[in-house]
Protein backbone atom coordinates (compact mmCIF):
# COMPACT_ATOMS: atom_id res chain seq x y z
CA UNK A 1 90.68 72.61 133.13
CA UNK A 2 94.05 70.96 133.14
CA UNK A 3 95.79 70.68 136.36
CA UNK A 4 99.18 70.07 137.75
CA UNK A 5 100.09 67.21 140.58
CA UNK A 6 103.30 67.54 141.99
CA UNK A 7 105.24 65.46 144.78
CA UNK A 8 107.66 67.74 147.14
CA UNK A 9 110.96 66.81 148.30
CA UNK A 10 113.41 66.40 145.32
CA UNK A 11 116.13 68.04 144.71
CA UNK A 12 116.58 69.39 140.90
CA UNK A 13 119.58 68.12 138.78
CA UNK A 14 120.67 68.26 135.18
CA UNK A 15 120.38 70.75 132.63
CA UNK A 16 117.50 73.10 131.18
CA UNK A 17 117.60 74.98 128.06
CA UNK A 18 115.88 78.43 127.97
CA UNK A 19 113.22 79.10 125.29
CA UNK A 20 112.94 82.51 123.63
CA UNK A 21 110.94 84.95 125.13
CA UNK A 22 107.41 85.64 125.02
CA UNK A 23 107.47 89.08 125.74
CA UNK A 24 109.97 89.59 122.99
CA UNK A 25 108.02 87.62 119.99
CA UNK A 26 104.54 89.02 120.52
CA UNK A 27 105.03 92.62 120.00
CA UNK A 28 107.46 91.81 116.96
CA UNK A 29 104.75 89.67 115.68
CA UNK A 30 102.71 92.64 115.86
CA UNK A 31 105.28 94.92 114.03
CA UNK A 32 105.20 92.11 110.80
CA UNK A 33 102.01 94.14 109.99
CA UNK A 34 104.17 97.16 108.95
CA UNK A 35 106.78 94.77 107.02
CA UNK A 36 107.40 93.94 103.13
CA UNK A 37 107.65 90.40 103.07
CA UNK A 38 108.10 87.78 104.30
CA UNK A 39 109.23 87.45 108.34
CA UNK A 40 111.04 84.29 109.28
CA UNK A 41 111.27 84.28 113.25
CA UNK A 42 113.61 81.92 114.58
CA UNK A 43 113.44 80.71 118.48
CA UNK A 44 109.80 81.18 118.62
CA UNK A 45 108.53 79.58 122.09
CA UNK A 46 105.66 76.91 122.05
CA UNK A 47 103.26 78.75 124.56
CA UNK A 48 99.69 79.64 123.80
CA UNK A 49 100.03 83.61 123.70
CA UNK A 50 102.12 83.21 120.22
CA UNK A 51 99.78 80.99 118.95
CA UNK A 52 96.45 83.15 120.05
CA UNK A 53 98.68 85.96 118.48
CA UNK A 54 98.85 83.90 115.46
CA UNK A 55 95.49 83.20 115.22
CA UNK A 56 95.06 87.23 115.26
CA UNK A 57 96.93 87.92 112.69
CA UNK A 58 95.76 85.21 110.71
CA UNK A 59 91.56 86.92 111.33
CA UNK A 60 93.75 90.00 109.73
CA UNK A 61 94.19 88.10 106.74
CA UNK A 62 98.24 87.48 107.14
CA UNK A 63 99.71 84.24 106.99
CA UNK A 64 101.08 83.44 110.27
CA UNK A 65 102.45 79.49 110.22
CA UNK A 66 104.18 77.71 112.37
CA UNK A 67 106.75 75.70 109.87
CA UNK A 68 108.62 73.13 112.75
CA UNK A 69 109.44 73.75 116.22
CA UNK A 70 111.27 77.45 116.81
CA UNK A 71 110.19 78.58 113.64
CA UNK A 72 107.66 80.72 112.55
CA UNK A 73 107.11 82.57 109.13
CA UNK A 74 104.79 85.27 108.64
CA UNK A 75 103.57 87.20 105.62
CA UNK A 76 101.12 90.39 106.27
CA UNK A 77 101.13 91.50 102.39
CA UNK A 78 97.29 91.08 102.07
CA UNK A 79 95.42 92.15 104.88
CA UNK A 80 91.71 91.49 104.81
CA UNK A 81 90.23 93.26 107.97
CA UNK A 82 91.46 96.02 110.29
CA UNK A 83 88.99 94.19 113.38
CA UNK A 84 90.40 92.25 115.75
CA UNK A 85 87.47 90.76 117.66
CA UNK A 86 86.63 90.46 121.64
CA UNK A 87 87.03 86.00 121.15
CA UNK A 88 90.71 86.51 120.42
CA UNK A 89 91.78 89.70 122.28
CA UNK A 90 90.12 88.72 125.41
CA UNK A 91 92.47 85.83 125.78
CA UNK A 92 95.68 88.15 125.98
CA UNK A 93 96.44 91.71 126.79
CA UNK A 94 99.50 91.91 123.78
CA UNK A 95 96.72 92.12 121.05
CA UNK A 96 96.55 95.89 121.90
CA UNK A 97 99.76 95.62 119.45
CA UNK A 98 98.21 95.59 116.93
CA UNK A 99 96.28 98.68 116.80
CA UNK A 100 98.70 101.06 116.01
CA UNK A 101 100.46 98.86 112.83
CA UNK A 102 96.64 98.69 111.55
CA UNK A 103 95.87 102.24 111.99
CA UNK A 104 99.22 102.89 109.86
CA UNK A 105 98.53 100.30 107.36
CA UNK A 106 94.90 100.36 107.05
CA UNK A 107 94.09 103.87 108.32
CA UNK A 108 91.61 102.43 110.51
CA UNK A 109 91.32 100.06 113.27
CA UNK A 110 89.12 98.66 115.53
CA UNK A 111 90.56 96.76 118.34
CA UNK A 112 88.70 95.02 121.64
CA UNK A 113 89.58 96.27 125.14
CA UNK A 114 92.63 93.30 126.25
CA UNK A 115 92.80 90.81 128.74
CA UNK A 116 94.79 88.50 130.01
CA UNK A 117 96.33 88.57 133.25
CA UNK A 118 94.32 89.42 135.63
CA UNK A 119 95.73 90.66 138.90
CA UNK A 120 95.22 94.58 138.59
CA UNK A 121 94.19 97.20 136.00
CA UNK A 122 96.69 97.86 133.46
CA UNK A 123 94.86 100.58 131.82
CA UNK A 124 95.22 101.64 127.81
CA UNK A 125 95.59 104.89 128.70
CA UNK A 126 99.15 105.60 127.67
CA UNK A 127 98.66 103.66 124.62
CA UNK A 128 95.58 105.44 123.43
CA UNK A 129 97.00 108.93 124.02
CA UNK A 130 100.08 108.65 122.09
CA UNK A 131 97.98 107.73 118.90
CA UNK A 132 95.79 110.51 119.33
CA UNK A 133 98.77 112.82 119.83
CA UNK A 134 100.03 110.96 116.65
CA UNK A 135 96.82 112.40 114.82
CA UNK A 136 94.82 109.57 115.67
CA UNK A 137 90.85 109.94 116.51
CA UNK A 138 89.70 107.33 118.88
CA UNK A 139 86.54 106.60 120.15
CA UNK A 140 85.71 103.68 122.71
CA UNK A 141 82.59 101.85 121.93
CA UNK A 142 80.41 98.65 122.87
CA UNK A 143 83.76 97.13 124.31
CA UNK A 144 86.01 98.28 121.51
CA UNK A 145 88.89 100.35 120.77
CA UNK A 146 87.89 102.36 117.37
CA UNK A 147 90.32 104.47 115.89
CA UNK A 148 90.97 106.36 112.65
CA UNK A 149 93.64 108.60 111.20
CA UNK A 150 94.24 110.15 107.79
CA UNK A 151 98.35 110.20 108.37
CA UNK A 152 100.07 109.21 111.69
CA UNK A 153 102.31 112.38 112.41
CA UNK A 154 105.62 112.24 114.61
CA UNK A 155 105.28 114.03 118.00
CA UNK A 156 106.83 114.09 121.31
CA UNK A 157 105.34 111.73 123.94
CA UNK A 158 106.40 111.48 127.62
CA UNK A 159 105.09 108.80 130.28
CA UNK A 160 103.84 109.58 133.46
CA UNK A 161 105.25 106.40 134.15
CA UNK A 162 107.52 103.22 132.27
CA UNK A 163 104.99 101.12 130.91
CA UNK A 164 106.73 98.45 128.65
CA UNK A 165 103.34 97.52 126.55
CA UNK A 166 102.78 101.57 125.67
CA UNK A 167 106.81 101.80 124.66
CA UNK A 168 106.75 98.54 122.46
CA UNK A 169 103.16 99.90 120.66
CA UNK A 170 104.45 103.28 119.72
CA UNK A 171 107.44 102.55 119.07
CA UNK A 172 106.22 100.36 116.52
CA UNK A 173 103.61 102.67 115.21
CA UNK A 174 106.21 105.58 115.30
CA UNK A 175 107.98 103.77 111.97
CA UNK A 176 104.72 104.78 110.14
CA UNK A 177 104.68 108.56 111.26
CA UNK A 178 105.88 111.36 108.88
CA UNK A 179 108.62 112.55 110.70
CA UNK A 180 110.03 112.35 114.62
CA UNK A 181 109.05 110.97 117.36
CA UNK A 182 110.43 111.20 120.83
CA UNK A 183 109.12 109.01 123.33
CA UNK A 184 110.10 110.12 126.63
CA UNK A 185 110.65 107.75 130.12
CA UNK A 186 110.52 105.24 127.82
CA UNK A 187 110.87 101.59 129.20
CA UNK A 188 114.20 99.99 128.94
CA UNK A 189 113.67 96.03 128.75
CA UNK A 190 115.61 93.72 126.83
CA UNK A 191 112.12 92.80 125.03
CA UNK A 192 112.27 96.83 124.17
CA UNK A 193 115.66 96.64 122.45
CA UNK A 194 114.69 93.36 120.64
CA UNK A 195 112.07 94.67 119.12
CA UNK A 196 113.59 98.68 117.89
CA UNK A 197 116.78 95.74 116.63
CA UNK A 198 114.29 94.08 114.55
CA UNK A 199 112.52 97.03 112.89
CA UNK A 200 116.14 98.47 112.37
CA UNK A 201 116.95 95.15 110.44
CA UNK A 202 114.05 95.94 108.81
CA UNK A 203 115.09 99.69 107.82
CA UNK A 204 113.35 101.37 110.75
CA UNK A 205 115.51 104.73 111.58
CA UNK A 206 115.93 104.31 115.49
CA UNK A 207 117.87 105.43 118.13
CA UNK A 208 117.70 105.38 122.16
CA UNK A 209 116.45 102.14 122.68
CA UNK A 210 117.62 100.89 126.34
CA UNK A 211 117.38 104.29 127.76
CA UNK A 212 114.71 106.93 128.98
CA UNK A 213 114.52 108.42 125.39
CA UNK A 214 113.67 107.23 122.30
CA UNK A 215 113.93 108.93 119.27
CA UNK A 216 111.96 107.42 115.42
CA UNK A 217 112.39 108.62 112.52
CA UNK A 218 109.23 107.74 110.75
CA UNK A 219 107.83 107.12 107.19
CA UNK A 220 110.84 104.56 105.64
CA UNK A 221 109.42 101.60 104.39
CA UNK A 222 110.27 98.49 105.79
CA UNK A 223 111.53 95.64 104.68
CA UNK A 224 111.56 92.00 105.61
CA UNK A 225 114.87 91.02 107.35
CA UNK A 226 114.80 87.37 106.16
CA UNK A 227 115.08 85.55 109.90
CA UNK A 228 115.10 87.31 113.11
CA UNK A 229 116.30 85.02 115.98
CA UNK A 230 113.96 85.57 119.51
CA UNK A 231 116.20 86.59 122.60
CA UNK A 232 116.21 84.59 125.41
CA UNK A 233 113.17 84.40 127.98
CA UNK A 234 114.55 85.91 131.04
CA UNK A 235 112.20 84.99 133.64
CA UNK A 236 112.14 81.85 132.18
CA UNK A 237 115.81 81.52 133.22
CA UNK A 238 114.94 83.09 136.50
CA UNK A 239 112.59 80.57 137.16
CA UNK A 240 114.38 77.71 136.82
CA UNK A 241 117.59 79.12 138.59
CA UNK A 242 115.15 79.95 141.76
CA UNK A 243 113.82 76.40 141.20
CA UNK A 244 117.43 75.06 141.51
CA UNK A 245 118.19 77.18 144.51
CA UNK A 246 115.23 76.49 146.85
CA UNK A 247 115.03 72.75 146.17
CA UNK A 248 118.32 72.28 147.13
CA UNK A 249 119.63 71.22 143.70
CA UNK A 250 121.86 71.73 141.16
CA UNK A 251 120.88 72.98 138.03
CA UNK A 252 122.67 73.72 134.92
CA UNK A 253 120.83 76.78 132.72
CA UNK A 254 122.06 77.53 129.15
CA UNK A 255 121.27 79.85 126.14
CA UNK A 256 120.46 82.40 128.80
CA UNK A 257 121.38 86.42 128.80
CA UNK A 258 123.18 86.69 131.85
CA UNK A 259 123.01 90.43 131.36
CA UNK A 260 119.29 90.25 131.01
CA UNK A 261 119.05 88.78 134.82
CA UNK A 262 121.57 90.35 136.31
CA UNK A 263 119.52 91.72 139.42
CA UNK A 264 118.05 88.05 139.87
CA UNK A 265 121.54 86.38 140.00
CA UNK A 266 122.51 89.01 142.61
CA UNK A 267 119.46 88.58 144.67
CA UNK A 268 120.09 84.65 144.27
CA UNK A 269 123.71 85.13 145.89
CA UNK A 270 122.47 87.77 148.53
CA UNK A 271 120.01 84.80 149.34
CA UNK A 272 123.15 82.12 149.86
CA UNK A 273 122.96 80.37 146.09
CA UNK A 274 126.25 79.45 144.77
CA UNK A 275 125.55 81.09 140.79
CA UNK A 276 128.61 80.33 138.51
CA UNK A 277 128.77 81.87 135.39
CA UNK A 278 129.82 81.06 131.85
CA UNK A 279 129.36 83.11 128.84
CA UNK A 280 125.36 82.10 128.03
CA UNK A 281 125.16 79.68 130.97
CA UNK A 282 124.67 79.58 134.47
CA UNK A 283 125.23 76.86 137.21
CA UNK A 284 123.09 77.70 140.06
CA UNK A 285 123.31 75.59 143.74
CA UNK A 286 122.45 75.65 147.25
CA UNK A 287 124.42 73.31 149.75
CA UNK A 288 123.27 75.18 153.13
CA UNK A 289 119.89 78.01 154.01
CA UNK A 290 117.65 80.00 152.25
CA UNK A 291 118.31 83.65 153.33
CA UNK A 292 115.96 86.38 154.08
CA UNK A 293 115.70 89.23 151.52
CA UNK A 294 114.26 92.55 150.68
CA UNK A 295 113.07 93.28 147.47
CA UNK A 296 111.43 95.91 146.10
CA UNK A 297 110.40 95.49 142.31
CA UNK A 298 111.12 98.43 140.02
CA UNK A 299 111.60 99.22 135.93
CA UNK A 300 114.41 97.25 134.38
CA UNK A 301 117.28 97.29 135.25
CA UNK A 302 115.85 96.87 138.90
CA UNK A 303 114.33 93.49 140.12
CA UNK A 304 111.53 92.22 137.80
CA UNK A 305 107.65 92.11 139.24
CA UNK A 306 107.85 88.86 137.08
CA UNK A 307 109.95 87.58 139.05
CA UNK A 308 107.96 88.46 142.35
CA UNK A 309 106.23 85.63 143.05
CA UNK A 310 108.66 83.06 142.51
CA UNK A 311 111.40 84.91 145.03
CA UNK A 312 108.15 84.89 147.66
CA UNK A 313 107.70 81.07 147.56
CA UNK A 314 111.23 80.67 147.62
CA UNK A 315 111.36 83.26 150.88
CA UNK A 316 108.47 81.03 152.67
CA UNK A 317 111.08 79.03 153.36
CA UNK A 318 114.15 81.32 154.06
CA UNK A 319 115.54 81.79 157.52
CA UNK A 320 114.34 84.74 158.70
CA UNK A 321 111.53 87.67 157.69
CA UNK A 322 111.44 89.31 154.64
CA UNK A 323 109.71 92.25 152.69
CA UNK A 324 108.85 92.28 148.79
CA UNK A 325 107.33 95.70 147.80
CA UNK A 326 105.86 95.72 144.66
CA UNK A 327 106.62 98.99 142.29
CA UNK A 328 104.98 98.04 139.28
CA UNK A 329 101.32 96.53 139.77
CA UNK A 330 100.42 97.11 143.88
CA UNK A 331 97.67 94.04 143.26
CA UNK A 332 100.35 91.56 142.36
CA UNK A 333 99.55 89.21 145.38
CA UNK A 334 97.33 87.01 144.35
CA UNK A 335 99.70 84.04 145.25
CA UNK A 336 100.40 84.83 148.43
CA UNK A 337 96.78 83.97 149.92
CA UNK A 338 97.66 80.48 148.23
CA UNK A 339 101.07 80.04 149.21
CA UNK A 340 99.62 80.66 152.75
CA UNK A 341 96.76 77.12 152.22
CA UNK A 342 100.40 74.96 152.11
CA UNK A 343 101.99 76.62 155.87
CA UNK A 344 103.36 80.25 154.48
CA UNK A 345 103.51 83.33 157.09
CA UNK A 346 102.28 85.83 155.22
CA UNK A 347 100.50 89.17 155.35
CA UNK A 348 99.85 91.64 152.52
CA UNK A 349 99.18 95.40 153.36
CA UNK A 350 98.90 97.68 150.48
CA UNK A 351 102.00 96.93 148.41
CA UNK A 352 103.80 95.34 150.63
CA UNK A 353 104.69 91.28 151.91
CA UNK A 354 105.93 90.18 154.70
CA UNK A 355 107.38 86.66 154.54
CA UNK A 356 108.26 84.77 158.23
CA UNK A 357 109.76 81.46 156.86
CA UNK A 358 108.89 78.74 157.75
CA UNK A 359 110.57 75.32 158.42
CA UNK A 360 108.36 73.88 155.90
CA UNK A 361 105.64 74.16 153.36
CA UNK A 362 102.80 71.93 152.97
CA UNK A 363 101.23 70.00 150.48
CA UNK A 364 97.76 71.73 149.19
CA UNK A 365 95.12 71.83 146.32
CA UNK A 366 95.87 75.68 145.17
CA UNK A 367 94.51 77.96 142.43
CA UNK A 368 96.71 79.84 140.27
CA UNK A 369 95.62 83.31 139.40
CA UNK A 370 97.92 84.53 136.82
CA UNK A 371 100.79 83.35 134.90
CA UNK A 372 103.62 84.12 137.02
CA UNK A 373 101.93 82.67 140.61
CA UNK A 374 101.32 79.63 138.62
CA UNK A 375 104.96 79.14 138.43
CA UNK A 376 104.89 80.14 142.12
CA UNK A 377 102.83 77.94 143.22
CA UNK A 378 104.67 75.17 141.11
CA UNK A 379 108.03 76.01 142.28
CA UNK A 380 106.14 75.77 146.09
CA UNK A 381 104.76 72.09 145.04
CA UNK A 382 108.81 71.02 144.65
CA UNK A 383 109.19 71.79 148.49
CA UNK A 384 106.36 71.28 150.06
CA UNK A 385 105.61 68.10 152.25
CA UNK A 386 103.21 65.85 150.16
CA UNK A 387 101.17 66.50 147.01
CA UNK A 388 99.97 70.09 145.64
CA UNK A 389 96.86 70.30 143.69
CA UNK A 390 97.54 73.12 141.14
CA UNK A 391 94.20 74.34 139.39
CA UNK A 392 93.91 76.70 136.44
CA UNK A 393 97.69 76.06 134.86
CA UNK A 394 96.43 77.21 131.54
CA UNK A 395 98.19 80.45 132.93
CA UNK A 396 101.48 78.67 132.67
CA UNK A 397 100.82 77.39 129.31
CA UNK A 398 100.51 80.81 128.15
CA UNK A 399 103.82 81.70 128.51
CA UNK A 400 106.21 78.88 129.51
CA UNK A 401 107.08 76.63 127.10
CA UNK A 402 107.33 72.64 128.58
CA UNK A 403 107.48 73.15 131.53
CA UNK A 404 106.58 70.17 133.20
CA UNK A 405 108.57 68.28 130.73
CA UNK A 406 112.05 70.58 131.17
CA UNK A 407 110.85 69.98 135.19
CA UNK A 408 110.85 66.52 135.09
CA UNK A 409 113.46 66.47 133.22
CA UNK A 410 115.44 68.02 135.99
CA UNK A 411 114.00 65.20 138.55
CA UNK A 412 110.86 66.81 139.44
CA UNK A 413 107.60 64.54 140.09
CA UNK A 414 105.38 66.35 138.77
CA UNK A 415 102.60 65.17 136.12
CA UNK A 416 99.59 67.12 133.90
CA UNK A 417 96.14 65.86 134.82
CA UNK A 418 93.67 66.83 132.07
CA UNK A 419 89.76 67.53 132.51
């Protein structure tokens, strides 16, 4: 496995760009089962979810083809198989998009149980109980999700809780359903309204998206929209602006949402970074201390869990104690028990970290766990005293695009060792 060797101690400089966002492309690569056409999406990161998603949909029998950097063009018009096997799906949790769009196309599906990150149980739960309120009948078998349906049926649906992944697969599948569909608590990320924008380009009769309730008005037939440009990767652009912040640097970040991390810049400020703003760009700085903070992660619009690990390596080093309570997946502290091998204070109860900072972190050979503590632990390496050993980054190439190279290109000394 590849691995990541990075020298502490300099301060970032320049200017990053921010790829589109992973989150955003995969479930609308999904929804391009349900579409007439061809689908041209512009903005299209180079990370290896897309491409294991493209390699799905390609098993399907779609053409899924990567043209030139950014761009993508896919063409589901002749679909060959409604399986999507355990060898693909077990590599990333977002193939349990396609299960609905093949149930609606094909009237039949079967679909392995996800993986993918792998730092608590994100359960199908929701995601299998809306289809079967939809009309669907599933049955779980050897491994797989098997499910059949003789018409998809709109209904009401309401979350015990937000779950993004459940929102983004109904909502999708709901385009397919003879008549309404209200899906209630419905998640509210920017990756949520990208993707009801993109079926509405595409003829898809929606309404509510952004809010607790979402209303689809199923059985038009959609269309291709020609191109469809990917919106920005927000913790992407949180990433680097933390990166900027606790190395002391300067950092330039464009073609980013500002509205899309809103709560980060805030937390950034309330943490003594110096954030100036300019229509799609932010300037983010830190001439003096790290501050403590208290963060508790929550549903967008509140503060990100994917942005939870790289605000606790940043707080290692902040003056004073801080608390991160984790709202969304109580597990997600895998990092922390790494962060602690380079000189962290921290201890993990339940939910809940407490940071002590430090005056400094220390060079280590750590072991990323999922994708976002692998940026953790890389945004760690930049500070620490000496060199970090970072095992197991094929987490990070999952979802950020170059990052080593838009890194160094900031200053950072940090180089890919390969097994």
């Amino acid at each position: 496995m590849d691995k990541f060797l990075i020298k502490g101690g300099v301060r970032l400089k320049g200017e990053v760009k921010v790829s589109g966002a992973k989150n955003a492309v995969l479930p609308i690569m999904a929804a391009s089962l349900l579409v007439e056409g061809e689908v041209r999406l512009l903005n299209v990161p180079d990370v290896m979810d897309v491409f294991t998603m493209a390699e799905l949909l390609r098993l399907l029998g779609a053409r899924a083809e990567r043209v030139e950097k950014g761009l993508w063009v896919l063409d589901t018009s002749d679909l060959t198989s409604s399986t999507a096997p355990y060898e693909i799906v077990r590599k990333m949790r977002a193939s349990i998009y396609v299960l609905g769009p093949l149930l609606a196309r094909m009237g039949k599906a079967s679909v392995s149980l996800p993986g993918g990150c792998a730092f608590g149980p994100r359960p199908v739960d929701f995601h299998i109980s809306g289809l079967e309120a939809m009309g669907a009948s599933i049955k779980l078998e050897h491994g797989y999700i098997n499910a059949r349906v003789k018409k998809l049926k709109g209904v009401e649906i309401a979350f015990d809780r937000k779950s993004v992944g459940a929102t983004a697969h109904l909502l999708m599948t709901a385009t397919f359903a003879e008549g309404e569909t209200l899906i209630a608590n419905a998640a509210k990320e920017p990756e949520i309204v990208a993707l009801a924008d993109f079926l509405k380009l595409c003829g898809a009769d929606i309404e509510g998206e952004g809010t607790d309730e979402i209303i689809v008005r199923g059985g038009k037939v959609l269309r291709s929209p020609g191109e469809y440009r990917i919106i920005p990767d927000r913790i992407e652009a949180g990433t680097y602006a933390v990166a900027a912040f606790m190395t002391g640097g300067k950092v330039r970040i464009r073609e980013a949402c500002l509205d899309h991390i809103r709560t980060v810049i805030d937390r950034l400020r309330q943490a003594g970074a110096t954030v100036e703003e300019e229509d799609s760009t932010i300037t983010v700085s830190n001439g003096g201390k790290i501050l403590p903070l208290t963060i508790h992660t929550s549903p967008y619009p509140g503060f990100p869990t994917d942005m939870q690990a790289q605000f606790m390596a940043m707080l290692t080093v902040a003056d004073g104690t801080s608390i991160i309570k984790e709202g969304i997946y109580p597990d997600r502290f895998r990092h922390a028990f790494e962060l602690q091998r380079m000189g962290a204070d921290i201890k993990v109860e339940g939910d809940t970290a407490v940071i002590k900072g430090v005056k400094h972190l220390t060079g280590a050979p750590v072991m990323a766990s999922d994708l976002r503590a692998s940026a953790a632990l890389v945004l760690a390496g930049l500070i620490a005293r000496g060199e970090t050993l970072i095992d197991r980054i094929y987490h990070l190439d999952r979802g950020y695009e170059d990052f080593e190279k838009k890194l160094s290109s900031l200053g950072a000394d940090i180089r890919r060792i390969r097994d």
